[in-house]
N, C-alpha and C. Protein backbone atom coordinates (compact mmCIF):
# COMPACT_ATOMS: atom_id res chain seq x y z
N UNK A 1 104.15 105.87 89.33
CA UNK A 1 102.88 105.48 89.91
C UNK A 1 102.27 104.43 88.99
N UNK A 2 101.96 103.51 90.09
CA UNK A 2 101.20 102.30 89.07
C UNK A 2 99.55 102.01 89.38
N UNK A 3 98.43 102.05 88.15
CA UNK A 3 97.23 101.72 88.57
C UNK A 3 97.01 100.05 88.23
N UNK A 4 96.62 99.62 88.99
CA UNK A 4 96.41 98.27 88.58
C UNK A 4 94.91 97.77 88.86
N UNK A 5 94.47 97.18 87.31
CA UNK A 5 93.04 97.07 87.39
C UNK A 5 92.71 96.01 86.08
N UNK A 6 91.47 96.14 85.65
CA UNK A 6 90.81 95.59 84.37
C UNK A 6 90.65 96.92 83.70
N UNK A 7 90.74 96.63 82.30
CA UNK A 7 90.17 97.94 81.14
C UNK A 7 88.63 97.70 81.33
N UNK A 8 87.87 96.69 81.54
CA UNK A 8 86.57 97.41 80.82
C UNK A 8 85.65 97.77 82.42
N UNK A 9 86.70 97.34 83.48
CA UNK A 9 85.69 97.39 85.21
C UNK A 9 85.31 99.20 84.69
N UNK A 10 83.87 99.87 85.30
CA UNK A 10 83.95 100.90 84.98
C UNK A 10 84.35 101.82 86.63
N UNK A 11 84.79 100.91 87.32
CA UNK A 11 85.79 101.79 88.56
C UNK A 11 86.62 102.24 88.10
N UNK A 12 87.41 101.42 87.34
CA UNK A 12 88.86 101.57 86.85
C UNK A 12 88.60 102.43 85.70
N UNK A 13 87.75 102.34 84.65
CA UNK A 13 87.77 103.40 83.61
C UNK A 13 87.66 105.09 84.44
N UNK A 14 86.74 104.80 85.68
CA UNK A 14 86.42 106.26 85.79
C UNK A 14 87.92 106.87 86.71
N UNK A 15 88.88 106.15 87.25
CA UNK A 15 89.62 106.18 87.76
C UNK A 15 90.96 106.77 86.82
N UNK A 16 91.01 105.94 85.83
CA UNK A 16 92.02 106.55 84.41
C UNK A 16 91.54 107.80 83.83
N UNK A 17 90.40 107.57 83.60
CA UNK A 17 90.02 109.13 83.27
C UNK A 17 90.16 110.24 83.45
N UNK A 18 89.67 110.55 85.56
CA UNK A 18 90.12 111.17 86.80
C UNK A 18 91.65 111.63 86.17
N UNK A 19 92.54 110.31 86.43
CA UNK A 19 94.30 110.93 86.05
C UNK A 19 94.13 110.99 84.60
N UNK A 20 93.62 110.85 83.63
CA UNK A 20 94.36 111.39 82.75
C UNK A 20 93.72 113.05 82.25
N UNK A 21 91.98 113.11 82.69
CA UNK A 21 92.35 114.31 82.58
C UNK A 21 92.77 115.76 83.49
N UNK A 22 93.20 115.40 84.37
CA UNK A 22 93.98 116.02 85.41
C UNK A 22 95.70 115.44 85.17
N UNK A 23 95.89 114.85 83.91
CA UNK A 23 97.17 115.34 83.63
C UNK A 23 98.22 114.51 84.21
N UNK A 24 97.72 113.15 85.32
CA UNK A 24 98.55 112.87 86.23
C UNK A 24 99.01 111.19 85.58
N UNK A 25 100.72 111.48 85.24
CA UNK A 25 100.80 110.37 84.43
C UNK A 25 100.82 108.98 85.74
N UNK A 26 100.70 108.15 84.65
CA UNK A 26 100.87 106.51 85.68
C UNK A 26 100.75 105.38 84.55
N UNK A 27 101.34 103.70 85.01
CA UNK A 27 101.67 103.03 84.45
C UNK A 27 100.24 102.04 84.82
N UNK A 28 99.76 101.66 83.65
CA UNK A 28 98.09 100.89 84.14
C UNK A 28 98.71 99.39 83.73
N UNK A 29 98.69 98.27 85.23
CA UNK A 29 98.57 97.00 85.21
C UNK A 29 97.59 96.59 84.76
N UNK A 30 97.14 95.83 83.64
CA UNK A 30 96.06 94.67 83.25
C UNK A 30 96.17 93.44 84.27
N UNK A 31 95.29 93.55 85.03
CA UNK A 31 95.08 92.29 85.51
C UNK A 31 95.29 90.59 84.75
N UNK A 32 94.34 90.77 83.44
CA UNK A 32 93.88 90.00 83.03
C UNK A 32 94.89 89.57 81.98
N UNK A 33 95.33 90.64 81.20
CA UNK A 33 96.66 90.73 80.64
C UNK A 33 97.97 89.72 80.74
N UNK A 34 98.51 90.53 82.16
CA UNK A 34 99.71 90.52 82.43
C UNK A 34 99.73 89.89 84.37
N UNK A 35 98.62 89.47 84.60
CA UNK A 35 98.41 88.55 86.01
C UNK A 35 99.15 89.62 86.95
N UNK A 36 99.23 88.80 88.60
CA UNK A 36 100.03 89.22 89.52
C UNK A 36 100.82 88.38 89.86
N UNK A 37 102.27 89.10 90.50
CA UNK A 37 102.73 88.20 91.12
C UNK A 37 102.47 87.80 92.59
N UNK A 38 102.41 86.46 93.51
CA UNK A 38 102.38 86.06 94.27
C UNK A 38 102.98 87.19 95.09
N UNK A 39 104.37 87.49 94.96
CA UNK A 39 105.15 88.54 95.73
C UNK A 39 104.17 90.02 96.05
N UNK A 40 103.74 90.57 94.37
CA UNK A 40 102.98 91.86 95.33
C UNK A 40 101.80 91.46 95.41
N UNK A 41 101.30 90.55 95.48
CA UNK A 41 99.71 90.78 96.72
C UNK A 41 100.31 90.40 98.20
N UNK A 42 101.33 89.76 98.21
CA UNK A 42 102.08 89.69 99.51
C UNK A 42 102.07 91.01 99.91
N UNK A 43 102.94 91.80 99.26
CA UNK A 43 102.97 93.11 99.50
C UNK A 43 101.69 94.02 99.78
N UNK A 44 101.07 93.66 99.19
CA UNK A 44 99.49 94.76 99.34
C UNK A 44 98.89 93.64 100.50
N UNK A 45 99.08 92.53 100.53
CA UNK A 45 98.02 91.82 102.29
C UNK A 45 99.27 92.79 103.81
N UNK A 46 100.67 92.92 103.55
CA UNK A 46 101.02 93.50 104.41
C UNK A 46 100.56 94.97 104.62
N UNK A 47 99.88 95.35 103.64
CA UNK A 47 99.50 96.93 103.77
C UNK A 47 98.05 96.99 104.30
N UNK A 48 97.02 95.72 103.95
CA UNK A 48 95.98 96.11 103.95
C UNK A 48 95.34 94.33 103.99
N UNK A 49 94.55 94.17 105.49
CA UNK A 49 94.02 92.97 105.32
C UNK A 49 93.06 92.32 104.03
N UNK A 50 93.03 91.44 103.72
CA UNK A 50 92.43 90.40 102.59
C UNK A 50 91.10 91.22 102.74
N UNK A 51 90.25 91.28 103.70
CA UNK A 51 89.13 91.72 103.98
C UNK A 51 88.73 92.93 103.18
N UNK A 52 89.79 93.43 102.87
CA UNK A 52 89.41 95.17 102.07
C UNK A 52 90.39 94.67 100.33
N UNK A 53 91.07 93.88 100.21
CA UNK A 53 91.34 93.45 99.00
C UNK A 53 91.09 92.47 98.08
N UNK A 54 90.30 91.58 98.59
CA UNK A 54 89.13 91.10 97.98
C UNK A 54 87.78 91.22 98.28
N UNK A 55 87.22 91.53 97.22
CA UNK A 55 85.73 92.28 96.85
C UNK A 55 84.62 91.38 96.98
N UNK A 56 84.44 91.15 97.90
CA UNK A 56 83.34 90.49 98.84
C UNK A 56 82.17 90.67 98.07
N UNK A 57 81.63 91.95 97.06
CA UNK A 57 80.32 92.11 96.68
C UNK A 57 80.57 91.96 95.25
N UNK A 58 81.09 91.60 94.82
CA UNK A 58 81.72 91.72 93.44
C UNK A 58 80.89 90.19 92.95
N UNK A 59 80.74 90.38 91.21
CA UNK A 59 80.17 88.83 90.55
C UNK A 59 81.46 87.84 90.80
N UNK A 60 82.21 87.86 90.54
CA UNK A 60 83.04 87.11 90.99
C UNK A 60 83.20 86.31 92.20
N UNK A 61 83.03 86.78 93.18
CA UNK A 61 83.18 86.33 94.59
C UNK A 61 81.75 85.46 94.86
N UNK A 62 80.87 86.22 94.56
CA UNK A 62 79.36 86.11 95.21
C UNK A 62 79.36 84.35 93.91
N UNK A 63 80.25 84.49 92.91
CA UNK A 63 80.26 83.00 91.86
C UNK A 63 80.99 81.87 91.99
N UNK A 64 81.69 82.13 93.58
CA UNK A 64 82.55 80.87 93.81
C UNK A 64 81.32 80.58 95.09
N UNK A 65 82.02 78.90 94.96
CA UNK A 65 81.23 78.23 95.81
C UNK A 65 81.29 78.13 97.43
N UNK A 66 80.59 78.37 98.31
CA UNK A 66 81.01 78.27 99.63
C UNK A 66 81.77 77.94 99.99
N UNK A 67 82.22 76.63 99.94
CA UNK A 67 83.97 76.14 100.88
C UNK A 67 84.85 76.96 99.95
N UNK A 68 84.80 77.50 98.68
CA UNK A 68 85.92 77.92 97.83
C UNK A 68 86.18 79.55 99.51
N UNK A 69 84.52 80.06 99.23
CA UNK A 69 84.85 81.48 100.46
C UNK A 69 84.87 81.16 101.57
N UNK A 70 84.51 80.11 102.29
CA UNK A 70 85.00 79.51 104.00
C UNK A 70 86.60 79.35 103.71
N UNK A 71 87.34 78.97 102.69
CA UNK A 71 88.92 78.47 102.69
C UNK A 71 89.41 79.78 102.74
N UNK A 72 89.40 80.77 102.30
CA UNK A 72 90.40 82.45 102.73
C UNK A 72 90.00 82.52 104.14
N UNK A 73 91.71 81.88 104.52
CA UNK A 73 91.32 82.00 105.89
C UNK A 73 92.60 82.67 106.48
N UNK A 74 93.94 82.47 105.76
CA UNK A 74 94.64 83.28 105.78
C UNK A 74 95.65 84.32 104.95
N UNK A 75 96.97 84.62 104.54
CA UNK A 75 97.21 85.19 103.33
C UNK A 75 97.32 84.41 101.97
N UNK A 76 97.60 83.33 103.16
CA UNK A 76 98.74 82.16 101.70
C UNK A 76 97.00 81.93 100.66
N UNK A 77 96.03 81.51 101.47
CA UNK A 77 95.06 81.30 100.78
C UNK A 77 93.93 82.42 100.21
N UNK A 78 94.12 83.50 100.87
CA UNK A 78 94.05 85.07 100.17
C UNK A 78 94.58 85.00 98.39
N UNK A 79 95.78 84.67 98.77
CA UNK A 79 97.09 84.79 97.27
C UNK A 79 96.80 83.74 96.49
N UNK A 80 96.69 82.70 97.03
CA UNK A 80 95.86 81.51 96.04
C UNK A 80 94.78 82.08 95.08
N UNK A 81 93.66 82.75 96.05
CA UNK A 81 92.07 82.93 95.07
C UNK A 81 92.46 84.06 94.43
N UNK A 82 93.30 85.29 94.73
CA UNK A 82 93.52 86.41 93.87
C UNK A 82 94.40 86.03 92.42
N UNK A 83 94.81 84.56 93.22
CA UNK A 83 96.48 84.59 92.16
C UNK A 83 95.14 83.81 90.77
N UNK A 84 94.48 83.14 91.13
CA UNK A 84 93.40 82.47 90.10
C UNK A 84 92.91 83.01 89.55
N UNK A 85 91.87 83.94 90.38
CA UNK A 85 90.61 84.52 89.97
C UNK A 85 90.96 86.04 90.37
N UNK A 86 91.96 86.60 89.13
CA UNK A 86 92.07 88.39 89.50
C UNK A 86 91.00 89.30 89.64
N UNK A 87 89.97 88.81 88.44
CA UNK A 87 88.64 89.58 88.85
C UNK A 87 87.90 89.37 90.48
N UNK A 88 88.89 88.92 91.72
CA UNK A 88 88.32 88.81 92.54
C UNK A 88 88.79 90.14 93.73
N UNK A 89 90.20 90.72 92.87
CA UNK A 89 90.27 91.62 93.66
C UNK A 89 89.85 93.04 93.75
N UNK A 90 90.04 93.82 94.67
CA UNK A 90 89.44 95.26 94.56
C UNK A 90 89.88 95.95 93.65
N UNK A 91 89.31 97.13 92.71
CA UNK A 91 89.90 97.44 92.09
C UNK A 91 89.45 98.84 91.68
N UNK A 92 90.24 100.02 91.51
CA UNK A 92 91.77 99.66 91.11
C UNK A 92 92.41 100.01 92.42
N UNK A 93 93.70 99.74 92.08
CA UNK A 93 94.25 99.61 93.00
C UNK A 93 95.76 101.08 92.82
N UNK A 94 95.47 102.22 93.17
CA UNK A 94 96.31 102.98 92.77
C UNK A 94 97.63 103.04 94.20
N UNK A 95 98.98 102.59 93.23
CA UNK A 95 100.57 102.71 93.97
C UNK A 95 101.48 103.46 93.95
N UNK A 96 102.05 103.72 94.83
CA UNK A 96 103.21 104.80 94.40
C UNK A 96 104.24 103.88 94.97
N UNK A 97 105.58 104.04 94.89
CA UNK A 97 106.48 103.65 95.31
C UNK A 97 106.17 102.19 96.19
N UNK A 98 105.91 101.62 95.39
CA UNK A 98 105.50 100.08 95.86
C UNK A 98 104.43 100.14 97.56
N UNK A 99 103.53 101.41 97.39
CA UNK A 99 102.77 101.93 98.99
C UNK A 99 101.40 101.70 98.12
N UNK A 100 100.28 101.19 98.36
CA UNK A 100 98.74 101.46 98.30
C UNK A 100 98.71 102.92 98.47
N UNK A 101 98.44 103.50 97.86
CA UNK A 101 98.11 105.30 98.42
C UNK A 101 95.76 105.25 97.73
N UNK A 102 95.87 104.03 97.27
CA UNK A 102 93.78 104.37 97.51
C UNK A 102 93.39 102.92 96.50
N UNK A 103 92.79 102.80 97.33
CA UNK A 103 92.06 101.13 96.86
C UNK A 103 90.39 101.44 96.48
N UNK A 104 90.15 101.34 95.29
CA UNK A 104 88.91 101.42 94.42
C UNK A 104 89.15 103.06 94.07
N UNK A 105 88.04 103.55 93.75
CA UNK A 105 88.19 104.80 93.52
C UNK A 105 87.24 105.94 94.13
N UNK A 106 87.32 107.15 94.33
CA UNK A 106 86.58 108.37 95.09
C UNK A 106 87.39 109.34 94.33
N UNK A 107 86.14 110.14 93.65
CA UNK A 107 86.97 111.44 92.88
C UNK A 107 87.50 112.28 94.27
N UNK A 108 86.53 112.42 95.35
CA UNK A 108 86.98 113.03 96.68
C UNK A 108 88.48 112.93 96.89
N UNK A 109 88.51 111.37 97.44
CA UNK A 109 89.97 110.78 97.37
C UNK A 109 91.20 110.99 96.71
N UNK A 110 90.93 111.07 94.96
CA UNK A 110 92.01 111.30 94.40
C UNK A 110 91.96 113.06 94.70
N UNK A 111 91.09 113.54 94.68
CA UNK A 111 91.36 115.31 94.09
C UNK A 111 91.88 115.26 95.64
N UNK A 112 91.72 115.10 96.89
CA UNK A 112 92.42 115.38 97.99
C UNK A 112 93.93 114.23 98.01
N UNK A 113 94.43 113.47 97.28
CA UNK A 113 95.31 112.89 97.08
C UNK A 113 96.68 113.46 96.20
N UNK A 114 95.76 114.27 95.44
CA UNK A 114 96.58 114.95 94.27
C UNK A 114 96.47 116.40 94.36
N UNK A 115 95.54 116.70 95.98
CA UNK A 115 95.44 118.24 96.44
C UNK A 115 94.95 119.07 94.84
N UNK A 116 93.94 118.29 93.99
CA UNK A 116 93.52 118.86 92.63
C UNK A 116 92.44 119.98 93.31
């Protein structure tokens, strides 16, 4: 299982926390780190429209300029602004076997995810 996020977003801290102290191991992507590839946000726009994977309310988004947010108009240009600006996507983003199994975080979510 892979979480993929930023260290200091505090979604993602409260999200690592959640699994680690409930014990539940996983491999944490740095966004900022170690980037994405073009290939899996391909993969995550086939699971889940742009609309719910980039963070519309986020400083990031609300800091690009109008035509930058009129141009996501389809994936290729989805993968462009995520592939730039990672702090633009949702986060975190918890995977199992290359599947989205929960996008941002809900202690609800995970404890009924992990039946905790």
């Amino acid at each position: 299982m892979k979480l993929y996020g930023i260290p200091n977003c505090n979604t993602v801290k409260k999200a690592r926390d959640w699994l680690d102290t409930h014990h539940i191991a996983y491999e944490f992507h740095d966004f900022k780190k170690q980037g994405i590839s073009p290939q899996k946000l391909q993969a995550w726009l086939d699971q889940l429209p742009d609309s719910k994977l980039i963070n519309r309310a986020g400083l990031t988004w609300r800091g690009l300029d109008d035509t930058t947010k009129q141009s996501i108009v389809d994936n290729a240009s989805a993968i462009a602004l995520m592939s730039a600006k990672t702090s633009v996507i949702k986060r975190p983003i918890l995977e199992k076997d290359s599947k989205i199994i929960a996008l941002g975080f809900s202690e609800t979510e995970y404890s009924a995810l992990f039946k905790q």
